[in-house]
Protein backbone atom coordinates (compact mmCIF):
# COMPACT_ATOMS: atom_id res chain seq x y z
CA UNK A 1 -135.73 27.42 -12.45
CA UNK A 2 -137.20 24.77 -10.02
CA UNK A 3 -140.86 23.92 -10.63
CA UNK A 4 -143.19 24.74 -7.10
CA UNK A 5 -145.64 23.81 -5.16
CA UNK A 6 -148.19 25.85 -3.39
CA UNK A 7 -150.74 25.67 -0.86
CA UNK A 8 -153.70 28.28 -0.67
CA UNK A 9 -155.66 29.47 1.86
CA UNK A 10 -158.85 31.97 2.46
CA UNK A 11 -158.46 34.43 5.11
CA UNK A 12 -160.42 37.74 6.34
CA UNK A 13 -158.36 40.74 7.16
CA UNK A 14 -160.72 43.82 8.38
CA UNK A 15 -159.48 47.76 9.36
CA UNK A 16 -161.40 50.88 10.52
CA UNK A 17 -159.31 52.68 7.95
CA UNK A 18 -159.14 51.34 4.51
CA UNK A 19 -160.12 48.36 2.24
CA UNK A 20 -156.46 48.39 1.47
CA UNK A 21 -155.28 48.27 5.05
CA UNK A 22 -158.02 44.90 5.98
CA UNK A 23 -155.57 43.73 2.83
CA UNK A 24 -152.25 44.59 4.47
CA UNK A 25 -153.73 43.17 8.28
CA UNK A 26 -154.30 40.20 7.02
CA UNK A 27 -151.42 39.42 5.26
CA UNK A 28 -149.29 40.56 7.56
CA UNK A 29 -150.87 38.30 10.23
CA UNK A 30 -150.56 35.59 7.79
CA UNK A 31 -147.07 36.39 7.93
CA UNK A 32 -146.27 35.70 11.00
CA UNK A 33 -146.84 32.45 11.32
CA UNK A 34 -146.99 30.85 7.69
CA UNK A 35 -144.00 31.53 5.48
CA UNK A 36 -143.07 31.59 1.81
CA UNK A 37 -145.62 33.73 1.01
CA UNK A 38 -145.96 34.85 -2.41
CA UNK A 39 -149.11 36.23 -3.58
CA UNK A 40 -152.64 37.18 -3.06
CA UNK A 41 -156.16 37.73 -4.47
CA UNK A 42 -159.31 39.38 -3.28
CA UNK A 43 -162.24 37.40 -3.37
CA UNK A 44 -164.42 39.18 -1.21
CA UNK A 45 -164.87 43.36 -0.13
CA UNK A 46 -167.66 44.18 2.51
CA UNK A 47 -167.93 46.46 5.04
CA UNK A 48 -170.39 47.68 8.38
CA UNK A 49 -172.30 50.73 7.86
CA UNK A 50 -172.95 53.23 11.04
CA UNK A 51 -174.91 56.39 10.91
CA UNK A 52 -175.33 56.63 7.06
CA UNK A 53 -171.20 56.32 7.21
CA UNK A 54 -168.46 53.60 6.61
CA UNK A 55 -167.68 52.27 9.97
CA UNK A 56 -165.28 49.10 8.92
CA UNK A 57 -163.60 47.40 5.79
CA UNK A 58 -163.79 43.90 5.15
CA UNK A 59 -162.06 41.78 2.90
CA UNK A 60 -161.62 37.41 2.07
CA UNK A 61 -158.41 37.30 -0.19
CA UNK A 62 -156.91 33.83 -1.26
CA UNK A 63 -152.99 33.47 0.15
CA UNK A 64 -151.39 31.38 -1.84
CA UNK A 65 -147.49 30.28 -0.22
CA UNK A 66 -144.88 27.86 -1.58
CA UNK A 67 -144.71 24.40 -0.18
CA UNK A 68 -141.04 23.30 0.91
């Protein structure tokens, strides 16, 4: 096995849905333009209250992708 480098970065996904779907948005944004991606970590989870009710999901998570 090869030894690796990686970068990491901070990004904020968000979703009217789910904490796990701000997760999946942003990581699938990520995605698309960064590649080798290979893990991730939440940092932060937040969200906007409306009404007395959960209106939107908020989360930082650290991307961390392998450097070629």
């Amino acid at each position: 096995m090869s030894d690796h480098v990686y970068k990491i970065i901070e990004i904020a996904g968000s979703s009217a849905e789910s904490h796990d779907d701000a997760i999946r948005n942003a990581v699938a944004k990520a995605a698309e333009t960064i590649g080798h991606l290979n893990w991730y970590e939440v940092k932060e989870v937040r969200g906007h209250i409306a009404d007395g009710k959960i209106a939107h999901y908020q989360v930082v998570i650290r991307v961390g992708f392998r450097l070629e």
